[in-house]
Protein backbone atom coordinates (compact mmCIF):
# COMPACT_ATOMS: atom_id res chain seq x y z
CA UNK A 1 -163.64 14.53 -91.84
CA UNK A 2 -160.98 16.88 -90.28
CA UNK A 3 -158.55 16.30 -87.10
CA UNK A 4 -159.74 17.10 -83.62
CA UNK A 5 -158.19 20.21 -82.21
CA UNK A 6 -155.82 19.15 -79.23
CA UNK A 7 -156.61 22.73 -77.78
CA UNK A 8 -160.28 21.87 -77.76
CA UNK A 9 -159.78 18.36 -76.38
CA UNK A 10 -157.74 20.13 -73.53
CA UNK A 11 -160.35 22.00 -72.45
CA UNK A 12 -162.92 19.07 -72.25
CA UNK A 13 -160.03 16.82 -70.62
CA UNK A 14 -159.59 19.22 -67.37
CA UNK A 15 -163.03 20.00 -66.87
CA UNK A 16 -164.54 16.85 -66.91
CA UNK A 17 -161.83 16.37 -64.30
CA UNK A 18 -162.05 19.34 -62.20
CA UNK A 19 -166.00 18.77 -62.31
CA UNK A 20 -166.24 22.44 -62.76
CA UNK A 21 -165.46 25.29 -65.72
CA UNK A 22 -163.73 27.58 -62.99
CA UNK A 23 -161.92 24.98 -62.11
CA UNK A 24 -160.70 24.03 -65.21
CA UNK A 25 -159.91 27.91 -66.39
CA UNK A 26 -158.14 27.76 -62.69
CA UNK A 27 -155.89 24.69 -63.67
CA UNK A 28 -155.36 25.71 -67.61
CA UNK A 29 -154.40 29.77 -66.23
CA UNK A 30 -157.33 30.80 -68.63
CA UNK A 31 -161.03 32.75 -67.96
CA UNK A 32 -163.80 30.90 -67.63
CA UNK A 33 -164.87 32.72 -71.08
CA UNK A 34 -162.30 31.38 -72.56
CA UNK A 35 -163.10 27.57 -71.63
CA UNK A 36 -166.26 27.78 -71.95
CA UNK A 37 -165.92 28.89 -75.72
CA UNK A 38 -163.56 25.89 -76.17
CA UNK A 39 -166.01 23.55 -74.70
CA UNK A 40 -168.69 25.14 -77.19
CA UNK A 41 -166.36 24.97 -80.42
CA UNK A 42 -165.68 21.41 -79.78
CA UNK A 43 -169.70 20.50 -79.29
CA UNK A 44 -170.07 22.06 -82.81
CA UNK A 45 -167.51 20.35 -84.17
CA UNK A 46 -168.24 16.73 -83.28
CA UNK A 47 -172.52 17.75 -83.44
CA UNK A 48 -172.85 16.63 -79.68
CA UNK A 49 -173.39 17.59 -76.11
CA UNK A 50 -170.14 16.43 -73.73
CA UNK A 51 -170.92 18.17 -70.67
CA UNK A 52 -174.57 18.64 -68.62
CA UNK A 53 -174.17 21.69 -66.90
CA UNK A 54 -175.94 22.50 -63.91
CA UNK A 55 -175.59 24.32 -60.19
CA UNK A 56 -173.24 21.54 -59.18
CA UNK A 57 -170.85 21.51 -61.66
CA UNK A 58 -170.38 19.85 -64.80
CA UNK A 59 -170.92 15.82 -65.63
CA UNK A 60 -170.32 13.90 -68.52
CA UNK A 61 -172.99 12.99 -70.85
CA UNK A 62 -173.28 9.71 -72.72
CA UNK A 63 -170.87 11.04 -75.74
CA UNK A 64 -168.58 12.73 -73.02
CA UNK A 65 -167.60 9.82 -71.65
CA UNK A 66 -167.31 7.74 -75.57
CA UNK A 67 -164.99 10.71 -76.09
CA UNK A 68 -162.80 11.29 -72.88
CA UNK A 69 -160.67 8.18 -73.08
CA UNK A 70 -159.83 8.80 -76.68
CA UNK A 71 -159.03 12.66 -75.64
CA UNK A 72 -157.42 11.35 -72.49
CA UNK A 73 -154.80 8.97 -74.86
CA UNK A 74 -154.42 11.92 -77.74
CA UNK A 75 -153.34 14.43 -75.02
CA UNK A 76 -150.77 11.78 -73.65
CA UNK A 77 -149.49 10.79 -77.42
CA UNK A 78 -149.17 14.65 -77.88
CA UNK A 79 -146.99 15.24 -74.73
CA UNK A 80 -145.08 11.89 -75.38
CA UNK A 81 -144.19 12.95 -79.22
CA UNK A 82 -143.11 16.15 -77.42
CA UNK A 83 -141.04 14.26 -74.71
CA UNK A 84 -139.24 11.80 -77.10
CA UNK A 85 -138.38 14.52 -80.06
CA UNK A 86 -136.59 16.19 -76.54
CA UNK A 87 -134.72 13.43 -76.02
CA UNK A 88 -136.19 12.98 -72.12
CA UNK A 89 -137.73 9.43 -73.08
CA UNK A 90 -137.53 6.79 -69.89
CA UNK A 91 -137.58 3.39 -69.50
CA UNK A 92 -137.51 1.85 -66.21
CA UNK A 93 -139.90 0.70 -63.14
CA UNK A 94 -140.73 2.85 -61.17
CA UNK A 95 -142.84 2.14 -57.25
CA UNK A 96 -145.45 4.80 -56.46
CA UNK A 97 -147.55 4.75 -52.88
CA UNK A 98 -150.14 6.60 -51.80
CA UNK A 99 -153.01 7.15 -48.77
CA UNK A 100 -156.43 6.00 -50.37
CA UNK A 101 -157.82 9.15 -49.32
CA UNK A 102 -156.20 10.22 -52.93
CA UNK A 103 -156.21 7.36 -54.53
CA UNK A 104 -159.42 8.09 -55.79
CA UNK A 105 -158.93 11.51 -56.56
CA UNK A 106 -157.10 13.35 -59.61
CA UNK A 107 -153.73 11.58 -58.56
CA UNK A 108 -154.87 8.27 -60.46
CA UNK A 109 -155.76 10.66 -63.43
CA UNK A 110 -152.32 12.05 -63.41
CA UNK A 111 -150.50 8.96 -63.07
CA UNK A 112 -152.33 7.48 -66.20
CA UNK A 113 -151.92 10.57 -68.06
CA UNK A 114 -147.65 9.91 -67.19
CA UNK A 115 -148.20 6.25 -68.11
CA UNK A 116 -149.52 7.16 -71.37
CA UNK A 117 -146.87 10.00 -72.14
CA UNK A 118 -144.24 7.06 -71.04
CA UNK A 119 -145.33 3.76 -72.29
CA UNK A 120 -141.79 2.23 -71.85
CA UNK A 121 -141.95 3.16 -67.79
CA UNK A 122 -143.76 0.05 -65.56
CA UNK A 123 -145.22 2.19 -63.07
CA UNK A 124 -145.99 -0.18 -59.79
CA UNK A 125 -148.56 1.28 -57.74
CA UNK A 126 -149.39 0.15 -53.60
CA UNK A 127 -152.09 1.79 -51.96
CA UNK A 128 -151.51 2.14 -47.59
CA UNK A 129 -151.55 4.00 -44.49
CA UNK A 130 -148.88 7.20 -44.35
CA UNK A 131 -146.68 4.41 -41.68
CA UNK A 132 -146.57 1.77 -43.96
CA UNK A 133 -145.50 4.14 -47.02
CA UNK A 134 -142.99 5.45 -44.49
CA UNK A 135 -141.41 2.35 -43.80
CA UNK A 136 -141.71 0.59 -47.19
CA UNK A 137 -139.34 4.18 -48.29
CA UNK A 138 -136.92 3.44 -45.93
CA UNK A 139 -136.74 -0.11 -46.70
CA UNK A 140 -136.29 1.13 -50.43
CA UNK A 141 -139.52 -0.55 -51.86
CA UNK A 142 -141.12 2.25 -52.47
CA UNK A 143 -139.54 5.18 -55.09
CA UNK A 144 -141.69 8.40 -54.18
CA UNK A 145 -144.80 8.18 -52.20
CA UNK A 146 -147.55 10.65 -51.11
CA UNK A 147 -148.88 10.94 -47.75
CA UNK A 148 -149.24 12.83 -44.32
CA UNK A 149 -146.09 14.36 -43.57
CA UNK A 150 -146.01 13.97 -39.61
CA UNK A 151 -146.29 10.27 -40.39
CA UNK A 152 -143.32 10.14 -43.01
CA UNK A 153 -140.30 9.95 -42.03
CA UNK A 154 -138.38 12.82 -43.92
CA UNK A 155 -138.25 16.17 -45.14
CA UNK A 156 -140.82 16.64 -47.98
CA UNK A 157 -139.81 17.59 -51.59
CA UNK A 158 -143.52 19.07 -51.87
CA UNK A 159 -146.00 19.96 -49.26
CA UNK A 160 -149.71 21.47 -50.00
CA UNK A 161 -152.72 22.00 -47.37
CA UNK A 162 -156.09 20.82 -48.02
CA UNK A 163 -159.34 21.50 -46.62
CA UNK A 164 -161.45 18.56 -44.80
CA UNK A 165 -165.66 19.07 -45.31
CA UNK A 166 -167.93 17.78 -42.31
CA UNK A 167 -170.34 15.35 -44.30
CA UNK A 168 -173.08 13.61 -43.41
CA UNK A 169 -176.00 11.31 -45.44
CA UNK A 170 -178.36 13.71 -47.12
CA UNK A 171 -181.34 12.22 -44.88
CA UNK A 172 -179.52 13.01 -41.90
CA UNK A 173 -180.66 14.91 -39.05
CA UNK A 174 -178.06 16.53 -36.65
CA UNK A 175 -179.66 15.32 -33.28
CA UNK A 176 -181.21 18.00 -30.91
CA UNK A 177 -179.48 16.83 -27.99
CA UNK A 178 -177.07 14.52 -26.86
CA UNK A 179 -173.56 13.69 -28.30
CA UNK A 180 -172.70 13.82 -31.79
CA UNK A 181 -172.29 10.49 -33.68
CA UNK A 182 -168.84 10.86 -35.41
CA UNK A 183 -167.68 8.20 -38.33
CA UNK A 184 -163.84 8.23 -37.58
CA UNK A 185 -160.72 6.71 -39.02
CA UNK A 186 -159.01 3.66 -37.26
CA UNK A 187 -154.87 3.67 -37.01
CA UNK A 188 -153.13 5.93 -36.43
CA UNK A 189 -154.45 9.03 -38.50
CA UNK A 190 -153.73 12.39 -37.84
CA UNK A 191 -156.98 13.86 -39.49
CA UNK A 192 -159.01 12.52 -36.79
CA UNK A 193 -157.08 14.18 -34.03
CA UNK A 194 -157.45 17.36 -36.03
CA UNK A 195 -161.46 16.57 -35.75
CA UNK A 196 -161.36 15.74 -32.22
CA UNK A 197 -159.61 18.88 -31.19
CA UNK A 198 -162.09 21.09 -33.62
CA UNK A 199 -164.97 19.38 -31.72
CA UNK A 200 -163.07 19.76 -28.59
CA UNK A 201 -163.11 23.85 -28.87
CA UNK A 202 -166.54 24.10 -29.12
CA UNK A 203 -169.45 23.18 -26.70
CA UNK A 204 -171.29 19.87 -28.30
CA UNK A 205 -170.08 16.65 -27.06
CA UNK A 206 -169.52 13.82 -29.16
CA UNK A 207 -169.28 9.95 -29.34
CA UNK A 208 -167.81 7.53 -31.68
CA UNK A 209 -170.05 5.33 -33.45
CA UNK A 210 -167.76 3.86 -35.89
CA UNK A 211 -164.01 3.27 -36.52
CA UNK A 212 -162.68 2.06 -39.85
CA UNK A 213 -159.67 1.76 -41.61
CA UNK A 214 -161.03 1.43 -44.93
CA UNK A 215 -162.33 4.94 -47.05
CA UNK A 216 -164.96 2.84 -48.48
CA UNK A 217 -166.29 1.64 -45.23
CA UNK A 218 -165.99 5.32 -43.90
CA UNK A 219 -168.18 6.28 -47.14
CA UNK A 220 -170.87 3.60 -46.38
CA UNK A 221 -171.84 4.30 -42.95
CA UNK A 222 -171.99 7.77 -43.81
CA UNK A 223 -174.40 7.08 -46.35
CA UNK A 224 -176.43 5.19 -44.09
CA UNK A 225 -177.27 7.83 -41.95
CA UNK A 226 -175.07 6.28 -38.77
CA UNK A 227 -173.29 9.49 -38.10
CA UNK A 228 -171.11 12.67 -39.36
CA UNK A 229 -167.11 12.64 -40.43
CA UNK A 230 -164.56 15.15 -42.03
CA UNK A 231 -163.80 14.04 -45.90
CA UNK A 232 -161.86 15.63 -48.66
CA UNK A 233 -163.82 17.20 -51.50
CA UNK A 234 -162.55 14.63 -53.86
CA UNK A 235 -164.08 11.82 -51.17
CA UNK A 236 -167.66 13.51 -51.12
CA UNK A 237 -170.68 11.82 -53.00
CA UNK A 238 -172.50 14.32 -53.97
CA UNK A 239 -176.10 12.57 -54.66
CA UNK A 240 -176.01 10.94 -51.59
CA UNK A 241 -173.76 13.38 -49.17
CA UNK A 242 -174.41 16.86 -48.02
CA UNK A 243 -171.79 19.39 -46.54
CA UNK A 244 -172.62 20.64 -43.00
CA UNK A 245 -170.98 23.73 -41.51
CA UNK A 246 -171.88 26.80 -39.02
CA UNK A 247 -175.53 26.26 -39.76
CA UNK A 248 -175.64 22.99 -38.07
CA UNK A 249 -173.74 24.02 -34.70
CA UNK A 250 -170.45 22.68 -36.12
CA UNK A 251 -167.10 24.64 -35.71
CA UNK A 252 -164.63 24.74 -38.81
CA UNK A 253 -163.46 21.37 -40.47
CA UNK A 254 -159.51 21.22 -40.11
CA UNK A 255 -157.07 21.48 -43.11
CA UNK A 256 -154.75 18.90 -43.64
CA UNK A 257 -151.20 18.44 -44.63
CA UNK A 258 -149.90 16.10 -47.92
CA UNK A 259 -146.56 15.24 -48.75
CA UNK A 260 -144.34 14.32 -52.23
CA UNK A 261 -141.74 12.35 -50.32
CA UNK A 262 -138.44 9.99 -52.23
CA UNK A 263 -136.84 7.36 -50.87
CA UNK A 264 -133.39 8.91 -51.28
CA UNK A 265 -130.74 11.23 -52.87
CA UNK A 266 -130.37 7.99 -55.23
CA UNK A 267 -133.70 7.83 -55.94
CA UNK A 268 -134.37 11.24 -57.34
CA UNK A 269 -131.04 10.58 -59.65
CA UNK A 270 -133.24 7.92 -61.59
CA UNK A 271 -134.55 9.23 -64.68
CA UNK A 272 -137.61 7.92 -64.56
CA UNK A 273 -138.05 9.24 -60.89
CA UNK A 274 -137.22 12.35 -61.68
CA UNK A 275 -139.43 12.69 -65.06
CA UNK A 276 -142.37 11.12 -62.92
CA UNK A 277 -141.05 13.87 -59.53
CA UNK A 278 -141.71 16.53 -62.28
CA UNK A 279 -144.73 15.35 -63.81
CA UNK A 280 -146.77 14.93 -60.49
CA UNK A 281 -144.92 18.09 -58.92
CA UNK A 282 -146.73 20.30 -61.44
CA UNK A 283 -150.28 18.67 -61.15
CA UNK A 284 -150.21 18.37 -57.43
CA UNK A 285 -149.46 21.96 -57.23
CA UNK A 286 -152.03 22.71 -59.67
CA UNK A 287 -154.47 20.90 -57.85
CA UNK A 288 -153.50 23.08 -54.31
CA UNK A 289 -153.56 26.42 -56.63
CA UNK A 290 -156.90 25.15 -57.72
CA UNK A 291 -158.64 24.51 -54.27
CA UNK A 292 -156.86 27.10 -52.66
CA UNK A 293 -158.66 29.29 -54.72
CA UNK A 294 -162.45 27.87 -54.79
């Protein structure tokens, strides 16, 4: 029995992440050639399918996802061997918030990809609203936080634009006349003033059928067919969502704003801050490379 081929497990790591071989090639700076041969070579290898491939993308199979948290922990041993042997090992706490919106995106990923390259760091994670991040960073409780930058007090370190997708169930049927059932954030939110004033330009009116202040909840009534909303990419459900656009009446979906914000000068001087700064710096422009791209 030989060693798996950290190269290989690469490969399989990103794209079962990205969902997608172009995205993965996008995220590694490789052609999609090349991944896809790397994907192939490591079926071989181990005897066994990791990845059904169809028009959507790319999802795990059974063995895909018995291998990906061993791959997962191997890549983070391998950058952590790396790490120490540079003498840029951290110990320390370190307080991480972020919107929900991408807490259920690739940010989680990252940060347990970091937790596993530094198992001596405590990394203390609080999910909330872009106001409450705001003000837990100027009461120093928070170390670095990401959210919507006209909501954060501060000049961002890093700031990337990402498109929002008008969603609705897959049963759904956009209504022949009348206003437009919209699913909407509660708060203060600046995505849903974006929506508004996209509806606004055009000529179909609109009414508010739901307020939330919970993603899930958002995700739900969606699903049940009670009306349309804007969503990240990462947010969509695929088997039980559809994206609407121009075919459906509807004007373009806004682009949004995120923001890598620190709590201070001090806070950036912290060794573990900083190795975690430069650790999400590189994925989260990765990620914006990625979808700027698609």
């Amino acid at each position: 029995m030989h060693d798996l081929d950290i190269g290989l497990l690469r490969a399989f790591v990103v794209t079962a992440e990205c969902g997608s071989v172009s995205g993965a090639a996008q995220r590694l700076a490789r052609t999609q050639a090349a991944v896809s041969m790397q994907l192939r070579r490591l079926e071989d290898d181990l005897g066994a399918r990791l990845l059904n491939r169809s028009t959507r993308g790319m999802n795990l199979t059974e063995a895909g996802h018995v291998l990906l948290p061993y791959a997962q922990k191997m890549l983070g041993l391998s950058t952590g061997a790396r790490t120490a042997l540079a003498g840029r090992s951290v110990h320390g706490p370190i307080r991480f918030g972020m919107i929900e919106d991408i807490a259920v995106g690739s940010l989680p990923r990252a940060l347990q990809r970091f937790a596993e390259c530094h198992p001596n760091v405590a990394l203390e994670l609080t999910v909330a609203e872009s106001t409450v991040l705001s003000e837990k960073l100027a009461q120093g409780e928070l170390d670095v936080a990401v959210g919507d930058p006209a909501l954060i007090h501060g000049r961002p370190i890093l700031a990337w634009r990402l498109p929002l997708r008008w969603v609705a169930a897959r049963g759904f049927a956009m209504p022949d006349a009348g206003p437009l059932p919209l699913v909407t954030f509660d708060g203060i939110c600046t995505w849903r003033q974006k929506m508004i004033e996209a509806l606004n330009g055009g000529k179909r009116p609109w009414r508010t059928v739901l307020t939330s202040a919970s993603l899930a909840s958002i995700q739900s009534m969606i699903e049940a067919g009670l009306g349309i909303a804007v969503l990240l990419d990462l947010n969509i459900r695929p088997n039980t969502m559809k994206i609407l656009g121009a075919n459906e009446g509807l004007p373009p979906a806004p682009v949004i704003e995120l923001g890598l914000f620190a709590a201070d000068d001090q806070g950036l001087s912290s060794q573990p801050v900083a190795v975690l700064w430069e650790f999400l710096s590189d994925e989260l422009q990765a990620e914006a490379l990625a979808t700027a791209q698609s």
